[in-house]
Each structure stands twice: as C-alpha cells, then as structure tokens.
Protein backbone atom coordinates (compact mmCIF):
# COMPACT_ATOMS: atom_id res chain seq x y z
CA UNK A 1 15.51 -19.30 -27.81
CA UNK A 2 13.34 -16.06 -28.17
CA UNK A 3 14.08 -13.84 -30.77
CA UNK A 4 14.94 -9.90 -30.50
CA UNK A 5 13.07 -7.63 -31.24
CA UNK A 6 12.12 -4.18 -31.34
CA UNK A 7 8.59 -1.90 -31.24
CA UNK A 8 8.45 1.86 -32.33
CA UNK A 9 8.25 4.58 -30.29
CA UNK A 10 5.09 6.43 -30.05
CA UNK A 11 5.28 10.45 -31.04
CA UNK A 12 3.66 12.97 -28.71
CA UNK A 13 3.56 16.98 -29.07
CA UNK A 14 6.45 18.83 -28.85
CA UNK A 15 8.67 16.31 -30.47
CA UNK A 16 8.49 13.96 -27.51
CA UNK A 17 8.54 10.28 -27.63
CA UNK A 18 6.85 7.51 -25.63
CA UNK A 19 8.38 3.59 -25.74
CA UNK A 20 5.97 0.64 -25.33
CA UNK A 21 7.57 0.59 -21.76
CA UNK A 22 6.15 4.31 -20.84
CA UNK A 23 2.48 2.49 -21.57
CA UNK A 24 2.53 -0.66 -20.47
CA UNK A 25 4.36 1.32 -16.70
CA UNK A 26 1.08 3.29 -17.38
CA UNK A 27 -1.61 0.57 -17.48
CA UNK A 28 0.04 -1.55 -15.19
CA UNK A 29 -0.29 1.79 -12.64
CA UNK A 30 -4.17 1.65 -13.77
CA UNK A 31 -4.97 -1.76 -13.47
CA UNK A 32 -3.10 -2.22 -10.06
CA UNK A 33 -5.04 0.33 -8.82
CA UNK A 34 -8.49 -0.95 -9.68
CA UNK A 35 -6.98 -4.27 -8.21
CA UNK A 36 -6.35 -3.02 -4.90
CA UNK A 37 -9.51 -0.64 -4.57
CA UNK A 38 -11.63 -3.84 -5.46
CA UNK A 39 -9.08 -5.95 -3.09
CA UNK A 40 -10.33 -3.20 -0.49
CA UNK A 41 -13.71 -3.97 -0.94
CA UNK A 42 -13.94 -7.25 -0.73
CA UNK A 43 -11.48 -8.65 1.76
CA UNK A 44 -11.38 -5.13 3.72
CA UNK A 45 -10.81 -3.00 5.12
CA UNK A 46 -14.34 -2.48 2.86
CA UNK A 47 -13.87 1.06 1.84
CA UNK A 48 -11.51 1.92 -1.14
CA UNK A 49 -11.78 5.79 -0.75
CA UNK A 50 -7.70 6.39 0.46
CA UNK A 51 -6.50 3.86 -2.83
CA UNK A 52 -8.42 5.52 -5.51
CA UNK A 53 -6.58 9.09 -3.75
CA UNK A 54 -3.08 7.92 -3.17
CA UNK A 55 -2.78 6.40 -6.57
CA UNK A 56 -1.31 10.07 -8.27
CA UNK A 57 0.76 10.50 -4.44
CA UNK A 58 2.36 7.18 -5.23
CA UNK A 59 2.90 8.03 -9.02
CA UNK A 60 4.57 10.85 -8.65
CA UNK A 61 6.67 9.83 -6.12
CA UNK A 62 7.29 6.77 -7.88
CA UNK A 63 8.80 8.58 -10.77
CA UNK A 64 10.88 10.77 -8.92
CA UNK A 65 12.47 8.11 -6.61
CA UNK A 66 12.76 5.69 -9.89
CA UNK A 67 14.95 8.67 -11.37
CA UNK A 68 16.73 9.30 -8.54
CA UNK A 69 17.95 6.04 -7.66
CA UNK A 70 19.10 5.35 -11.27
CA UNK A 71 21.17 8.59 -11.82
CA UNK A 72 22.45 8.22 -8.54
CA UNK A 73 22.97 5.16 -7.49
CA UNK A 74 22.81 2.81 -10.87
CA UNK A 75 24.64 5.68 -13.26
CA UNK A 76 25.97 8.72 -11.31
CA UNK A 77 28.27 8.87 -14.55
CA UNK A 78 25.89 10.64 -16.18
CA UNK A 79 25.64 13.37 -14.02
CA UNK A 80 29.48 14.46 -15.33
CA UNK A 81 28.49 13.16 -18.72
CA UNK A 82 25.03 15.29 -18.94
CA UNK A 83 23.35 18.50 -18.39
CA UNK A 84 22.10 19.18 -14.49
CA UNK A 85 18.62 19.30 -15.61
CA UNK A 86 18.87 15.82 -15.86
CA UNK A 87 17.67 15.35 -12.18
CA UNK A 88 14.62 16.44 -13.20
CA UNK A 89 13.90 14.71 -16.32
CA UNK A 90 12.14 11.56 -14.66
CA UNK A 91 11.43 10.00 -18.05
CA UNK A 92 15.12 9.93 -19.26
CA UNK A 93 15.94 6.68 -16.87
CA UNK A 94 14.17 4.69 -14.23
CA UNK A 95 14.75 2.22 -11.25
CA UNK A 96 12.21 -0.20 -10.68
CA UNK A 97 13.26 -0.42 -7.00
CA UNK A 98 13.73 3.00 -6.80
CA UNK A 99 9.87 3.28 -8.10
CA UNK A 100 9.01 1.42 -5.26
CA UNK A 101 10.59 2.88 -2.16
CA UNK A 102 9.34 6.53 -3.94
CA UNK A 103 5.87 4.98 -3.87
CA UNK A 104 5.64 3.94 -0.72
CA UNK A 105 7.18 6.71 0.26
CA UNK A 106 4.50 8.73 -1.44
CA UNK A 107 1.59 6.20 -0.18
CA UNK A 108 2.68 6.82 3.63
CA UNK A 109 2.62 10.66 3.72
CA UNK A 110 -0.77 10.60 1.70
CA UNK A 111 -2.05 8.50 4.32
CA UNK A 112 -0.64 10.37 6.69
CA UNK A 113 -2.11 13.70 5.63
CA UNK A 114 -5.15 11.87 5.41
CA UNK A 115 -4.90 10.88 8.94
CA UNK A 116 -5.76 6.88 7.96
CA UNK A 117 -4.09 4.43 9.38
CA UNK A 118 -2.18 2.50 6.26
CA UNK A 119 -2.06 -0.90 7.65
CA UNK A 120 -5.69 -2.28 6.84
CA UNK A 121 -5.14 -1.59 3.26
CA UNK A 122 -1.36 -3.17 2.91
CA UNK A 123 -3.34 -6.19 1.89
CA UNK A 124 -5.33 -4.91 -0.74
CA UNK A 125 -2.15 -2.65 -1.60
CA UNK A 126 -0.07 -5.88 -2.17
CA UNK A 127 -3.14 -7.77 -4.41
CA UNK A 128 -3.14 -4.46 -6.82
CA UNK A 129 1.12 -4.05 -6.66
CA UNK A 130 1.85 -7.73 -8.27
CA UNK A 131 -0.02 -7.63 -11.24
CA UNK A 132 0.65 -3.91 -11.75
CA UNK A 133 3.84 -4.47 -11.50
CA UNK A 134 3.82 -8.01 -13.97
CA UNK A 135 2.21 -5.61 -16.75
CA UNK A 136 5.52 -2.88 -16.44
CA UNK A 137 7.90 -5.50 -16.29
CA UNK A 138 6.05 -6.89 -19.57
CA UNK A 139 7.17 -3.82 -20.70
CA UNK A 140 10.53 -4.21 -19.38
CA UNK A 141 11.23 -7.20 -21.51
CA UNK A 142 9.58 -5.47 -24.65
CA UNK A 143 12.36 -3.03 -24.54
CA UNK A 144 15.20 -4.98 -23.47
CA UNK A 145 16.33 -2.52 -21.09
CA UNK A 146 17.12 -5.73 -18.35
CA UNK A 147 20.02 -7.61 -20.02
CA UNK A 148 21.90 -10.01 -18.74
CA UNK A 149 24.66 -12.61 -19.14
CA UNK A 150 25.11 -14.44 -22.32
CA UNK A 151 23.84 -18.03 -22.13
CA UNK A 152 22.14 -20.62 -24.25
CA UNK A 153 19.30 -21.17 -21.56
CA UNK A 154 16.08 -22.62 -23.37
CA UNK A 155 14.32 -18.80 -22.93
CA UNK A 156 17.22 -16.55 -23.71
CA UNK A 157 16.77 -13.72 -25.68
CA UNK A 158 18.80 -13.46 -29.01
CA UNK A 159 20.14 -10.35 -28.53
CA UNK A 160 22.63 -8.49 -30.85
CA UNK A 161 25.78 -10.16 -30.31
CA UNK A 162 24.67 -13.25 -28.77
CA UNK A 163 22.20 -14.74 -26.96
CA UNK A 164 21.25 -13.68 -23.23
CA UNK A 165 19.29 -13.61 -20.23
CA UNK A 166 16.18 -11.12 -20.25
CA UNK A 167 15.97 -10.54 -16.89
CA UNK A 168 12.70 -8.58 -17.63
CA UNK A 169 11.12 -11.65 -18.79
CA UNK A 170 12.02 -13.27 -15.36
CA UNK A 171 10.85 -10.50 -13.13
CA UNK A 172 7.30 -10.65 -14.68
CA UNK A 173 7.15 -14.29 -14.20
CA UNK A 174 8.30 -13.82 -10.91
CA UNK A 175 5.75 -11.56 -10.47
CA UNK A 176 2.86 -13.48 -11.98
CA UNK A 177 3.45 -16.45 -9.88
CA UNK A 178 3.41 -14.14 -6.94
CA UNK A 179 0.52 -13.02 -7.85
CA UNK A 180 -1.38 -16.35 -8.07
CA UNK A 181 0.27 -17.12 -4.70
CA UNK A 182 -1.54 -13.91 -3.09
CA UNK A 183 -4.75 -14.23 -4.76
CA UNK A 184 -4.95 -17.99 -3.27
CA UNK A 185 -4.02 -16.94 0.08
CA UNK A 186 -6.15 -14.47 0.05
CA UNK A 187 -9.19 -16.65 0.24
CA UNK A 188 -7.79 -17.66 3.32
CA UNK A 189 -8.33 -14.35 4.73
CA UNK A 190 -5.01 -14.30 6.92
CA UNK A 191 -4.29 -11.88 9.12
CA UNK A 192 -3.76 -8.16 8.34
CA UNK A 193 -0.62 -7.61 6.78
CA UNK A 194 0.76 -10.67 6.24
CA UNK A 195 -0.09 -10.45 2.02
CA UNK A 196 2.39 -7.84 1.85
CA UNK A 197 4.79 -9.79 3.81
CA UNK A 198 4.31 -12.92 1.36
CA UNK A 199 5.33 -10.16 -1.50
CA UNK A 200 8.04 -8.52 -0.02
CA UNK A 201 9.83 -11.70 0.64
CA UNK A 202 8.98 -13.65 -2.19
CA UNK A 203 10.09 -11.02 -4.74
CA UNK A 204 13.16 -9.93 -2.60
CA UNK A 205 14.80 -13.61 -2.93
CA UNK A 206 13.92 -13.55 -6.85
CA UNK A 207 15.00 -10.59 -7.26
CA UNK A 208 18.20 -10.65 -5.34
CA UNK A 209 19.55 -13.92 -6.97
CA UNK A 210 18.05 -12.62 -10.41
CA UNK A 211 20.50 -9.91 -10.53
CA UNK A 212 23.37 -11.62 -10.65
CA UNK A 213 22.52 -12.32 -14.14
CA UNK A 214 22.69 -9.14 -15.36
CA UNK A 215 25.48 -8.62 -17.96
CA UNK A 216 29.00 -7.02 -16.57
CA UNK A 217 30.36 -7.13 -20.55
CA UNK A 218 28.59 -4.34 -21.99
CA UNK A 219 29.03 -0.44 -22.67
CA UNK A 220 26.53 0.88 -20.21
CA UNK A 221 25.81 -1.51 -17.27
CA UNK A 222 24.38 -0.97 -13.62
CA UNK A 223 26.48 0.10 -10.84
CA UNK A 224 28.03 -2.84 -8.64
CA UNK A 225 28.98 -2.18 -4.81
CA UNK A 226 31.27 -4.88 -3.20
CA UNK A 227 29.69 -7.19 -5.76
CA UNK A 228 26.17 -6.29 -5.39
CA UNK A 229 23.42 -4.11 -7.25
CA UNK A 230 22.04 -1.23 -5.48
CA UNK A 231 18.41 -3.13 -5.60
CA UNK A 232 20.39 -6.62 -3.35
CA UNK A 233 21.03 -4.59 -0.89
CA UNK A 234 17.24 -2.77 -0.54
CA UNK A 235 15.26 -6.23 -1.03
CA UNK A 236 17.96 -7.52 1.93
CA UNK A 237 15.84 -4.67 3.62
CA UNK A 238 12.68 -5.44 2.38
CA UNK A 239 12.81 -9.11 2.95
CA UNK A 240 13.36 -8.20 6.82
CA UNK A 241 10.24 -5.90 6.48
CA UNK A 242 8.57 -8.91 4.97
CA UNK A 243 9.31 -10.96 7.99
CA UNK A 244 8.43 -9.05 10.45
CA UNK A 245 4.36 -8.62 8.66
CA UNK A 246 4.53 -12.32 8.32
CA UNK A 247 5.47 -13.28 11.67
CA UNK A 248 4.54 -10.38 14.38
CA UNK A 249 1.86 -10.92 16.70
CA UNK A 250 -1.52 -10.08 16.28
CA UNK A 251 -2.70 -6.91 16.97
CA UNK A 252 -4.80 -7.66 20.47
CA UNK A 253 -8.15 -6.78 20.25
CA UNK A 254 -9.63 -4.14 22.85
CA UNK A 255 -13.08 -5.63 24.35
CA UNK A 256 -15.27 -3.49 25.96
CA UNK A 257 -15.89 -4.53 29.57
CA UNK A 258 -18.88 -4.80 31.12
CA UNK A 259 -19.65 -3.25 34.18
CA UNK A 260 -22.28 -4.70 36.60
CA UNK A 261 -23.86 -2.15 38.83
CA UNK A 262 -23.81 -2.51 42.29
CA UNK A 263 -26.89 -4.07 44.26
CA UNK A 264 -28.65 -1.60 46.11
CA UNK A 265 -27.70 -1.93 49.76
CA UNK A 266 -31.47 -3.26 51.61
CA UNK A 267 -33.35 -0.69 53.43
C-alpha cells in the first residue's frame, strides 16, 4: 500500500498560490511540446514551425475548456454555491478531458488561421501528447485530486479514512505504457495518422473502465449521467475518432502523368 501524502503549495505575488499539480501541468505542456516539434523533425512532416506556434493556442484553450467542462459538466453545483466570476477563474478547477477537447480545439483553428493542413503533424502531435500528459497526471496523483473506491489493492493509496484507488496513479501508467507503445511503432513509420489513432483508442478504453473506480462515498464527487462520467461518454467519441485514423484508407497519391508528344506527321 502507498502512503498519503501531501506537498506545499508554492506562494506567488498577490497572495496567490500554485500546487505541485499547477507545475508539473506546466512542464508536462513544455516537454510535450519539444517532443512533438522533434517528433516533427524526424519522422515528418520535417518542419516543426506550426508546433512550436500552436503550443500557447492549445494552452489557452486547454485551460478554458478544462474549466468549463468541470464547472459545468463535473460540478455545476458550484455555480449556485459560488460567485459568477467563477467561469473565469480557470485555475480554481480543471477537467483533464475537458483540457483536451479545448486543445484541440485550440490546435485546429491555429492551424487553420495558419492555413496548414493539421494532419501531417497528428503524428508528431500524439508522440509529444503522451508523455506530456504522463508528467500532469504525475501531478494528478501528487495531489490526490483522482480518488477512488476504497480497496486493499496492492497500490492503493492510504488515504484519510481508508485506503483507495488513486486513479491518478493509473492514468499516468496508462499513459506511460502508451507512450512506449507509440515510440515503438513509430520506428515503423506507419501511415499518417494512425499514431494518434493508437492513442485515442488506447487511452479511451483505460480511461473509460478506469472511471468506474472513482469514489461515489465522498463529500464532493464528479457528476454521474445514467451511470457514467462526463469523460465515458467523450472517449466513447474519441475511441470512434481513433478508429477511423487507424483504419481509413490511404490517402491516394496524385502522380504526375506524362505526356508524349505527338510524332510529327512525314512531309
């Protein structure tokens, strides 16, 4: 069993206050993006110039839609419980799923301003997202903010009251083996698009049979609809995006024809 336990809070100006969580989300944002640019480079589309721009698009956006999704859809109690400037206090709750679809969100209209076509970097895009995303979920499970059902499961987390599932724990291993599984097929150099598909299927099914281990029992838990968590019923959607980069047909490649002139008609 692991034990509980707890890290201080980092002060900033102005009285504000900054959880291991808030830097780990932080470097894991960094060091995903180096990931992908290099990703870029090497396995292509060769230039990294769009992923070193869209990181602050996908950032922001990020934020936002992590916000978002957990004051509406996770804990719309708190919007009768707290001040309306809540909505726009990003930092005061987040949604990791929510993070997501408000990054790609964000990563689609920069590319789209940009006018670059997204597709040859959802590859190096997926390389830089799993091991960004291991190092926030580290963070995750160094603030406990993922608990789930009490158990006496070998790597349960003592928590106060009992022992539990961390489901932040799980999530980064998920994550870390999905990462190994992407850098591996990588080398295989498969075709375009199909590295995101791996990722958005294999963390959909881990993620939506890893939350029904999250706890039901305690004071403030996440929203259930018909049984399910908000985040089931995106990675149902996500999974079917997954498929369809995994399995569509390859993009048919235009070949210039060439002409052959016409012999001269004889004199």
């Amino acid at each position: 069993m692991l034990p509980y336990f707890e890290l201080p809070q980092l002060s900033l100006p102005f009285g504000q206050k900054v959880d291991i969580f808030g830097v780990l989300s932080t470097v894991g944002v960094g060091v995903g993006a180096m990931i992908a640019a290099r990703a870029a480079r090497k396995y292509g589309p060769g230039d990294d110039e769009p992923l070193r721009g869209v990181v602050t698009w996908a950032v922001m956006f990020g934020l936002y839609g992590g916000h978002f999704m957990h004051v509406f859809a996770y804990h719309p109690e708190l919007l009768k419980a707290s001040d309306p400037w809540l909505v726009l206090r990003f930092w005061e709750g987040l949604s990791s799923m929510g993070g997501v679809l408000g990054a790609l969100l964000g990563i689609f209209i920069y590319f789209r301003r940009i006018k670059t076509p997204v597709g040859p970097y959802l590859d190096a895009l997926a390389l830089g997202t799993a091991p960004g995303w291991a190092i926030a979920r580290l963070g995750c499970f160094f603030v406990h903010d993922h608990p789930g059902v009490k158990t006496d499961f070998v790597f349960a987390v003592n928590f106060p009251g009992g022992a539990r599932h961390d489901l932040g724990l799980y999530d980064m291993v998920a994550l870390i083996v999905l990462t190994v599984v992407l850098n591996v097929a990588a080398r295989f150099r498969p075709r375009q698009g199909r590295l995101m598909g791996i990722l958005a299927m294999g963390y959909s099914v881990s993620r939506f049979f890893l939350d029904f281990l999250r706890a039901s029992d305690m004071s403030f838990v996440d929203r259930r609809y018909l049984g399910l968590t908000p985040a089931q019923y995106i990675v149902v959607g996500l999974f079917a995006v997954g498929v369809w980069l995994v399995t569509r047909p390859a993009p048919e490649v235009q070949r210039n024809e060439i002409v052959v002139p016409p012999e001269p008609a004889p004199v």
